[in-house]
Protein backbone atom coordinates (compact mmCIF):
# COMPACT_ATOMS: atom_id res chain seq x y z
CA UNK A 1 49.48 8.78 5.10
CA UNK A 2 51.38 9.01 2.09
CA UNK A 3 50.55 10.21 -1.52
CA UNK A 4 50.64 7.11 -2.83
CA UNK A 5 48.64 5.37 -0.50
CA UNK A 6 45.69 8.41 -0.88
CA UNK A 7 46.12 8.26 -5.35
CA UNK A 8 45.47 4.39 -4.27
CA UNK A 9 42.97 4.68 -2.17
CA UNK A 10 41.41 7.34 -4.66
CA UNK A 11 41.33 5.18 -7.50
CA UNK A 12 39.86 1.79 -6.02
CA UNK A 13 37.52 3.46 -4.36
CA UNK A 14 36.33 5.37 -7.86
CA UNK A 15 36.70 1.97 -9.60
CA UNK A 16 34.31 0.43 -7.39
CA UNK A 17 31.40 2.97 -7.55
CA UNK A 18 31.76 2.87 -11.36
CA UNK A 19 31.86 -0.70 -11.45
CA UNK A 20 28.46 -0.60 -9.24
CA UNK A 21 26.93 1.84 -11.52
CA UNK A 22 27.62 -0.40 -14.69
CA UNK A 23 25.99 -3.47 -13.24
CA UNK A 24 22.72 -1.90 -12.86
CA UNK A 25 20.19 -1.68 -15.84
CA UNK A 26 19.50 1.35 -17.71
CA UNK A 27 15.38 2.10 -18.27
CA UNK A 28 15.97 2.27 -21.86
CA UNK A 29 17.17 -1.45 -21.53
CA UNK A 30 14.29 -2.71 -18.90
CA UNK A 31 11.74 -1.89 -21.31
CA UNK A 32 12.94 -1.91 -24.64
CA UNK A 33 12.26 -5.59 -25.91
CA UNK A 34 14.38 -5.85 -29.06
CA UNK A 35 16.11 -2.62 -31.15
CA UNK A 36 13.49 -2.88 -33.81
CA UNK A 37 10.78 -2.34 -31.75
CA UNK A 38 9.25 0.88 -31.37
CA UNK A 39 8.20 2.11 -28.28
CA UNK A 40 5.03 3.96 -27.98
CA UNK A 41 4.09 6.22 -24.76
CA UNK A 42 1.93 4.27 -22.37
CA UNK A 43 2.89 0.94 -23.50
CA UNK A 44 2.55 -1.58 -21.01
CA UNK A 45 6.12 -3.10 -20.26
CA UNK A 46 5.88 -6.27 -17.34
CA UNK A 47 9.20 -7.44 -15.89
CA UNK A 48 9.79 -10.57 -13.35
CA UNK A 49 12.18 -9.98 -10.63
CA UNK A 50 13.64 -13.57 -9.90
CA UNK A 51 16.28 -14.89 -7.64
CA UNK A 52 19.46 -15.52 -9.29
CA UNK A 53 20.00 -18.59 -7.56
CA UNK A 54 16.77 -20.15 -7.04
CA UNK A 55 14.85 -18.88 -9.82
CA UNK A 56 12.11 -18.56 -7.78
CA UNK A 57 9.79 -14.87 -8.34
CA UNK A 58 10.87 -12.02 -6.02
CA UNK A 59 8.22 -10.93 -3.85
CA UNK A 60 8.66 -7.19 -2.46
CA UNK A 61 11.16 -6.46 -4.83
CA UNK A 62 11.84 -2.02 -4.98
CA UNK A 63 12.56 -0.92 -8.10
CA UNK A 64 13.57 2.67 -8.85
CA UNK A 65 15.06 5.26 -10.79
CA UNK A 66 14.69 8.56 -12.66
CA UNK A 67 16.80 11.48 -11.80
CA UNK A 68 14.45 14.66 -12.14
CA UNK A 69 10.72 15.23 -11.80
CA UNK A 70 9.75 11.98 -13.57
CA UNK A 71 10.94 8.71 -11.56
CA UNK A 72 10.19 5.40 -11.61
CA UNK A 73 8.66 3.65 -8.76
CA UNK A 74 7.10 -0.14 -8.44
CA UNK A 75 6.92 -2.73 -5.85
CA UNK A 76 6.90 -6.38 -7.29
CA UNK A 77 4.12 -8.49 -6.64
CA UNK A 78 3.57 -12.16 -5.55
CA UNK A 79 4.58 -12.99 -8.77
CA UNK A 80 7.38 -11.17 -8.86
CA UNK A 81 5.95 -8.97 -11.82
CA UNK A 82 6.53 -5.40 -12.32
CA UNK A 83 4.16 -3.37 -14.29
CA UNK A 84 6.43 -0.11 -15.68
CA UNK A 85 4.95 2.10 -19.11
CA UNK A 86 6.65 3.55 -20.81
CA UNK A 87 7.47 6.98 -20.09
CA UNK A 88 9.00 9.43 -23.09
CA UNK A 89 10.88 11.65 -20.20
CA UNK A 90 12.76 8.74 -18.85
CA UNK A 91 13.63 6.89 -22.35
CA UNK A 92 15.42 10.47 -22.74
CA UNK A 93 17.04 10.66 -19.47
CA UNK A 94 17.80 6.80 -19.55
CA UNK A 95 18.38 6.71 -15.52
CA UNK A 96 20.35 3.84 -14.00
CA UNK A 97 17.06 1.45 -12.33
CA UNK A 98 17.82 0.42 -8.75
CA UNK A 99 16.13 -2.66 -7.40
CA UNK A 100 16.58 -3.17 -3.49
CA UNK A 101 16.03 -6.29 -2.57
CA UNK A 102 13.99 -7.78 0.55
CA UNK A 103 15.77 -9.83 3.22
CA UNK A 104 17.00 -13.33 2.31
CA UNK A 105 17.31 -12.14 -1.28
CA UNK A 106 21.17 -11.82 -2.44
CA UNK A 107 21.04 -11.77 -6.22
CA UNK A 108 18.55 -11.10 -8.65
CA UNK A 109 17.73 -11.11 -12.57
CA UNK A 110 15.00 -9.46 -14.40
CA UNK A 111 13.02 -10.88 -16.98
CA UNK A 112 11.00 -9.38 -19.72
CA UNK A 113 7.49 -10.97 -19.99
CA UNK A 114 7.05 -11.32 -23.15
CA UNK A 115 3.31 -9.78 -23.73
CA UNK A 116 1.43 -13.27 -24.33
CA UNK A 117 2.13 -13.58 -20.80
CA UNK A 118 1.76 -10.05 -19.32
CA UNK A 119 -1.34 -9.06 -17.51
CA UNK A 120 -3.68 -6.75 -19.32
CA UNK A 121 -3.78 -3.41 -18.93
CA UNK A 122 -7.46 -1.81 -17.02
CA UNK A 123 -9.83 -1.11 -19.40
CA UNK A 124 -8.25 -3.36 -22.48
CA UNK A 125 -10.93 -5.42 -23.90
CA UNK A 126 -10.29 -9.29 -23.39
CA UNK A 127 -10.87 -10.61 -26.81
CA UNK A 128 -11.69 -14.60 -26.90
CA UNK A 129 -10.05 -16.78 -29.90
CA UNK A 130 -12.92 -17.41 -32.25
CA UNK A 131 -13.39 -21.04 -33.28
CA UNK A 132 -13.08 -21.69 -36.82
CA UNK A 133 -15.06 -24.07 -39.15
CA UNK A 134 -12.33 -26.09 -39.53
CA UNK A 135 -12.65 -26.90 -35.85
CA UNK A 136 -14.58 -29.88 -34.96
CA UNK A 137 -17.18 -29.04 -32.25
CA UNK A 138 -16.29 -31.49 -29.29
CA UNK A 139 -19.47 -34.59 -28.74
CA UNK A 140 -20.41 -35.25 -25.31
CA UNK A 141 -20.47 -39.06 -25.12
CA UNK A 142 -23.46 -41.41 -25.78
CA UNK A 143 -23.85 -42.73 -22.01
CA UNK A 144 -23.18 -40.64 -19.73
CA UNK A 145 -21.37 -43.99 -17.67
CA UNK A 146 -19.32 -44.56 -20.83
CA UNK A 147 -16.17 -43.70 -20.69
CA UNK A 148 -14.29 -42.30 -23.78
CA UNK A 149 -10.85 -43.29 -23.60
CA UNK A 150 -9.14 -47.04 -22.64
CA UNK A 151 -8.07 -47.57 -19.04
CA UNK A 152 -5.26 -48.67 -18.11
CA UNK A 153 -5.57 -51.52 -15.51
CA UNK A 154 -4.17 -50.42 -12.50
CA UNK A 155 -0.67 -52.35 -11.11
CA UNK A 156 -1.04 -54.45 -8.18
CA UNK A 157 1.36 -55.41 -5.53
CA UNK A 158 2.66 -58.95 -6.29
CA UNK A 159 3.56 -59.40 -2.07
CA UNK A 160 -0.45 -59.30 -1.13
């Protein structure tokens, strides 16, 4: 082979492997949900893995990374959830996050659940909204036969 055809070879080869190290997420951007936010050890980060196409949640989805003694490891669940917290040692490092995919899955996109949404942590207290005075207390109705809101009359065929 020539020298040219080895620099070539060389340099697409090299472009490729940088261009598939660009296209996957950094931790630091997984589970950092805006730049003013600051992120506190432990904190409870959920991501969806979806399908890119469908949109539908990614069940079995791998996703990895870390370089050195701390790494990163979760499985999504039926959902397509994964539960990550956040780790000081890999907001440092900032590894690249691999996600492998199960079979019939081609593309994917993750999702930040934002934390209305997110499960809660174990142990977290689950804290009930508190009615207010302003709040009127629902009635049950007088009869219990009665109904409380007007039917509509149900369409008929017009062939019968």
């Amino acid at each position: 082979m020539s020298l040219r055809r080895n620099l070539l070879t060389v340099a697409i080869l090299s472009t490729a492997l940088l261009s598939a190290c660009s296209l996957r997420p950094r931790y630091k951007d997984l589970v950092q949900a805006s730049s003013t936010a600051e992120l506190k050890e432990d904190q409870l980060v959920v991501l969806r893995v979806v399908d890119a196409q469908t949109g539908q949640p990614v069940k079995g989805a791998k996703v990895s990374g870390g370089e050195f003694r701390t790494r990163l490891n979760a499985v999504s669940d039926e959902n397509g959830e994964v539960s990550l917290k956040v780790n000081q040692t890999l907001l440092t490092e900032n590894p690249l996050v691999e996600v492998v995919l199960p079979k019939g899955v081609r593309h994917y996109k993750l999702q930040l659940v934002p934390s209305g949404e997110a499960p809660a942590s174990e142990g977290a207290p689950i804290n009930t909204p508190s009615s207010t005075a302003s709040e009127p207390t629902p009635v049950a109705p007088a009869s219990p036969g009665a109904p409380s809101e007007t039917v509509a009359p149900m369409a008929t065929d017009a062939g019968v």
